[in-house]
Structure formats: structure tokens, C-alpha cells
C-alpha atoms as a PDB file:
ATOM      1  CA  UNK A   1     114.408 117.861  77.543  1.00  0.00           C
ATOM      2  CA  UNK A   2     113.947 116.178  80.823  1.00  0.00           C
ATOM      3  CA  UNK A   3     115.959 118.664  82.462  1.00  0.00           C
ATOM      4  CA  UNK A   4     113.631 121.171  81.111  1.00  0.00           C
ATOM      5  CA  UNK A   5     110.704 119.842  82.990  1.00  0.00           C
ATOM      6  CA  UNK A   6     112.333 118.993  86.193  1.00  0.00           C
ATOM      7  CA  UNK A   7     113.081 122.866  86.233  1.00  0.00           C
ATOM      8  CA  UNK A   8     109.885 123.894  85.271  1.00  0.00           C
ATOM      9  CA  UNK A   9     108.373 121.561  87.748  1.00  0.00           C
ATOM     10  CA  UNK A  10     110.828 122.582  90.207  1.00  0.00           C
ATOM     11  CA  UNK A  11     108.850 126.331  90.082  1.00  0.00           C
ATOM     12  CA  UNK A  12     104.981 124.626  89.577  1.00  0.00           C
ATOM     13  CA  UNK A  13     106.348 122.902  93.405  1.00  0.00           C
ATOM     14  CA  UNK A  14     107.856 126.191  95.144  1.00  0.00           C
ATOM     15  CA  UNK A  15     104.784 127.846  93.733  1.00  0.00           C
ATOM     16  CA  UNK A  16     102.159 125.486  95.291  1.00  0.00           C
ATOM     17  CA  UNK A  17     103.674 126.527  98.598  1.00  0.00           C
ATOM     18  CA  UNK A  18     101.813 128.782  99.488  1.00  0.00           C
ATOM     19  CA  UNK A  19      98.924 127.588  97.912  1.00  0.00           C
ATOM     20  CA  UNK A  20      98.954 124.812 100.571  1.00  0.00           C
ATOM     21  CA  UNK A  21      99.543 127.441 103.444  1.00  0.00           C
ATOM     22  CA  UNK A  22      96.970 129.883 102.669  1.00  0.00           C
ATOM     23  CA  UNK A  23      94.292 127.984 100.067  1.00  0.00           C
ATOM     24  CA  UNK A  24      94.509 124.882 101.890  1.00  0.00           C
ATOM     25  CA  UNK A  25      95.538 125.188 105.472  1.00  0.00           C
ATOM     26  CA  UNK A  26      98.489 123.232 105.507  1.00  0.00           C
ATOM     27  CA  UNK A  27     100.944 123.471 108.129  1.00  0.00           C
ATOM     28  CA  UNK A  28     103.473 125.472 107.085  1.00  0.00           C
ATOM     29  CA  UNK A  29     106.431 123.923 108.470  1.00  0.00           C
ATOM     30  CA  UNK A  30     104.850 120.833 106.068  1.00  0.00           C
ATOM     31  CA  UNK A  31     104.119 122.572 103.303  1.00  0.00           C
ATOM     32  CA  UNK A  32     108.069 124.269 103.307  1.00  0.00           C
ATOM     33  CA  UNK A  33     109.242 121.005 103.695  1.00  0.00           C
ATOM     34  CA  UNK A  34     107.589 119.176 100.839  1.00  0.00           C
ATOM     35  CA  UNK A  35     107.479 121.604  98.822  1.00  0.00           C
ATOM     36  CA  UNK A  36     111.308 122.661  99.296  1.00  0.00           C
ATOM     37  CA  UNK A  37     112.623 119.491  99.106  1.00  0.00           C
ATOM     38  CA  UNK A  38     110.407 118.235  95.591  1.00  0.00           C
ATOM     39  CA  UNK A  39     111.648 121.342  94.303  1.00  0.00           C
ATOM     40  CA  UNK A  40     115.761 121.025  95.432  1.00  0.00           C
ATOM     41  CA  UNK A  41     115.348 117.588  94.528  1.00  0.00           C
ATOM     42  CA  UNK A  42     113.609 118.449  91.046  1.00  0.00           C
ATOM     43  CA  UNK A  43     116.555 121.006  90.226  1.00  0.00           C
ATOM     44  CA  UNK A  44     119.943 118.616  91.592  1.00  0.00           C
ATOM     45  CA  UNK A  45     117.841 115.621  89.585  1.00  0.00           C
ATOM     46  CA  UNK A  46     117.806 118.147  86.416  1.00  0.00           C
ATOM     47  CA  UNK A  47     122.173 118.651  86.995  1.00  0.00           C
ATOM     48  CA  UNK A  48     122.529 114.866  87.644  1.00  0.00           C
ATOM     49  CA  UNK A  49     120.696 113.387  83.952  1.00  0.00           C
ATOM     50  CA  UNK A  50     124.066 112.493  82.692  1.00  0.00           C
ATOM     51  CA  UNK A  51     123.903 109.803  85.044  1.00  0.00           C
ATOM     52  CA  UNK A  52     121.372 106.962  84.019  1.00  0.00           C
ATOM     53  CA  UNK A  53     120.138 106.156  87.995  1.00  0.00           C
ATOM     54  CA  UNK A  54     119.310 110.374  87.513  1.00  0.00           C
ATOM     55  CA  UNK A  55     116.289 109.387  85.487  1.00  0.00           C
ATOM     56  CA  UNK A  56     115.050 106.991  87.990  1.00  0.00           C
ATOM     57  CA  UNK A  57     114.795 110.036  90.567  1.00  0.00           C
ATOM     58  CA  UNK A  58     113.005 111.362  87.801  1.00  0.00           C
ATOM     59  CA  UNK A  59     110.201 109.084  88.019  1.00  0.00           C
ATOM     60  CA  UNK A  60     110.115 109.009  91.734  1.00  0.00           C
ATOM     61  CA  UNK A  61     110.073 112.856  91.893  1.00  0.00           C
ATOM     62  CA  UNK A  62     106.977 112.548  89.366  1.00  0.00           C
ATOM     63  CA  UNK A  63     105.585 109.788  92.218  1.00  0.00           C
ATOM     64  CA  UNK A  64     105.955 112.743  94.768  1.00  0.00           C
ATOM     65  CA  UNK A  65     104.180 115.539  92.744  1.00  0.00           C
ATOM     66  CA  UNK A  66     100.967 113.024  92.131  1.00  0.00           C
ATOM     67  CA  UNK A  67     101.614 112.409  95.891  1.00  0.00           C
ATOM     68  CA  UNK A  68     101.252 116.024  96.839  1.00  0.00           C
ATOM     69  CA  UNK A  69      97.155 115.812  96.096  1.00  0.00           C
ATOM     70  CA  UNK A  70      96.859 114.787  99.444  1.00  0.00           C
ATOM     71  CA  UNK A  71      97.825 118.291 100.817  1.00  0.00           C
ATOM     72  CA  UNK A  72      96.011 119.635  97.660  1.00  0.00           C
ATOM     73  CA  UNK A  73      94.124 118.536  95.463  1.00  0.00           C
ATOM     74  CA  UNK A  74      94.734 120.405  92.383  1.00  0.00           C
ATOM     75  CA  UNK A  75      98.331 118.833  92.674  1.00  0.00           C
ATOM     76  CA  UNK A  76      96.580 114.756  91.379  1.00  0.00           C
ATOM     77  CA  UNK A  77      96.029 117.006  88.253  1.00  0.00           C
ATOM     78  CA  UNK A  78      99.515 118.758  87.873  1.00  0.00           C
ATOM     79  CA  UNK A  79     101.562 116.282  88.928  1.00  0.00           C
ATOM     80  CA  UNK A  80      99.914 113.600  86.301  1.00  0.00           C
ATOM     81  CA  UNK A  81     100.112 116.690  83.840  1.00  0.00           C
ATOM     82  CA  UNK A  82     104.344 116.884  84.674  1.00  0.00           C
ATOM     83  CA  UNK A  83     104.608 113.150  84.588  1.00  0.00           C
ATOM     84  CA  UNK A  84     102.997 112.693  81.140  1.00  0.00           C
ATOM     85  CA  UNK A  85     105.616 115.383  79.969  1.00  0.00           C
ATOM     86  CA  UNK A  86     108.324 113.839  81.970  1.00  0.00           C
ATOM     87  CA  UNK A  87     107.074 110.558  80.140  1.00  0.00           C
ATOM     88  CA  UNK A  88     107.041 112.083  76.663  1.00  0.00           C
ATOM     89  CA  UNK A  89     110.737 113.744  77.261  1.00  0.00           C
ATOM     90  CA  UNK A  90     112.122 110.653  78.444  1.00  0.00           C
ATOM     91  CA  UNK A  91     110.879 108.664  75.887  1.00  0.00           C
ATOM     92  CA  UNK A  92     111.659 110.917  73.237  1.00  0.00           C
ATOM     93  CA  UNK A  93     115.327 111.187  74.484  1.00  0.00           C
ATOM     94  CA  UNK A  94     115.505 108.344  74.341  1.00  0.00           C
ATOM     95  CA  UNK A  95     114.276 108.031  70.652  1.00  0.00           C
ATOM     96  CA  UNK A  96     117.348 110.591  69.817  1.00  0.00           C
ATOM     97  CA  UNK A  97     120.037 109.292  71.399  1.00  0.00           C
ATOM     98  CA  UNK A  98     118.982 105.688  69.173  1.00  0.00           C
ATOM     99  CA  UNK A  99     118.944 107.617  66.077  1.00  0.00           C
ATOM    100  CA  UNK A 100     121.913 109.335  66.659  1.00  0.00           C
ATOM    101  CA  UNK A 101     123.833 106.089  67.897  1.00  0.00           C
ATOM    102  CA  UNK A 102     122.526 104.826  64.714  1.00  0.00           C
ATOM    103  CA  UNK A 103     123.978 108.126  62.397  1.00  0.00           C
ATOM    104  CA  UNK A 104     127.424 107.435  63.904  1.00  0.00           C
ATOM    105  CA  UNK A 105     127.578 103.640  63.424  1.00  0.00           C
ATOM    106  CA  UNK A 106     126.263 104.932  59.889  1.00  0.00           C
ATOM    107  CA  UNK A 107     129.243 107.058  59.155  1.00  0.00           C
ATOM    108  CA  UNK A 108     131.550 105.083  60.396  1.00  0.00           C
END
């Protein structure tokens, strides 16, 4: 699940690219590089979750998105919005993987 929403964030960031260039006058050589680089990091964060230090990039890339209201504003709103779901996947994963720790030890 949280690779779900680092993907779909990775898009919402691309897409605010040009929102910053054209909407909010950004520089553009700023707005590629932010942009770019939340979104690469959003998708090689989303291939790396097996790895528990994965999930801490997780919440950092979340920090970033929030961040990103600086160079627009809109981006305070969507970047809470993607960290409450990032939140919720986590923690649900979490919930899972304890239940199904707790099936196996169970059938064992």
C-alpha cells in the first residue's frame, strides 16, 4: 500500500511542475529540480519498501511535498493530503503484517 502512494504521489509531483513554471512563476530550472527529484525519489523509495530504513524516506519524502507550499501553495494542502494516506498505509501495513505474524505463530 505504501508503494501505491509513493507512485501516485510520484505523478501529483511531476504534475505540479509546471504548475510552478507557468501558475506560479517559478524558475524553471527550480521547479525541474524539485519536482524531478521528489518524484525519482518517490518512485526508487516505492522499489526500496522491503527495506525497513525505505519507510523512513517515506516520511521525509512526505516532509518535502508539505515543503513544496513554499513554491506553491496549493502543495501545504496536497502534500498533508499524501502524508495522511502515507500515514494510514503505513500504519495499516503495519496492522497486517502483526496479524499475519500472529496467523503463522497460530498454525504452527
Amino acid at each position: 500500500m505504501c508503494a501505491a502512494m509513493l507512485t501516485l504521489e510520484a505523478i501529483i509531483l511531476a504534475l505540479a511542475i509546471p504548475v510552478m513554471i507557468s501558475v506560479e512563476g517559478v524558475d524553471k530550472s527550480l521547479a525541474i529540480a524539485v519536482g524531478s527529484s521528489l518524484a525519482v525519489l518517490c518512485i526508487l523509495t516505492a522499489a526500496m519498501l522491503r527495506k525497513p530504513w525505505a519507510y523512513f524516506l517515506g516520511h521525509a519524502i512526505q516532509l518535502g511535498a508539505i515543503a513544496m507550499g513554499f513554491l506553491v501553495p496549493i502543495m501545504f494542502f496536497i502534500g498533508a493530503m499524501f502524508a495522511a494516506l502515507w500515514l494510514g498505509a503505513f500504519i495499516l501495513g503495519r496492522r497486517i503484517e502483526a496479524d499475519k505474524a500472529a496467523w503463522a505463530a497460530e498454525s504452527e
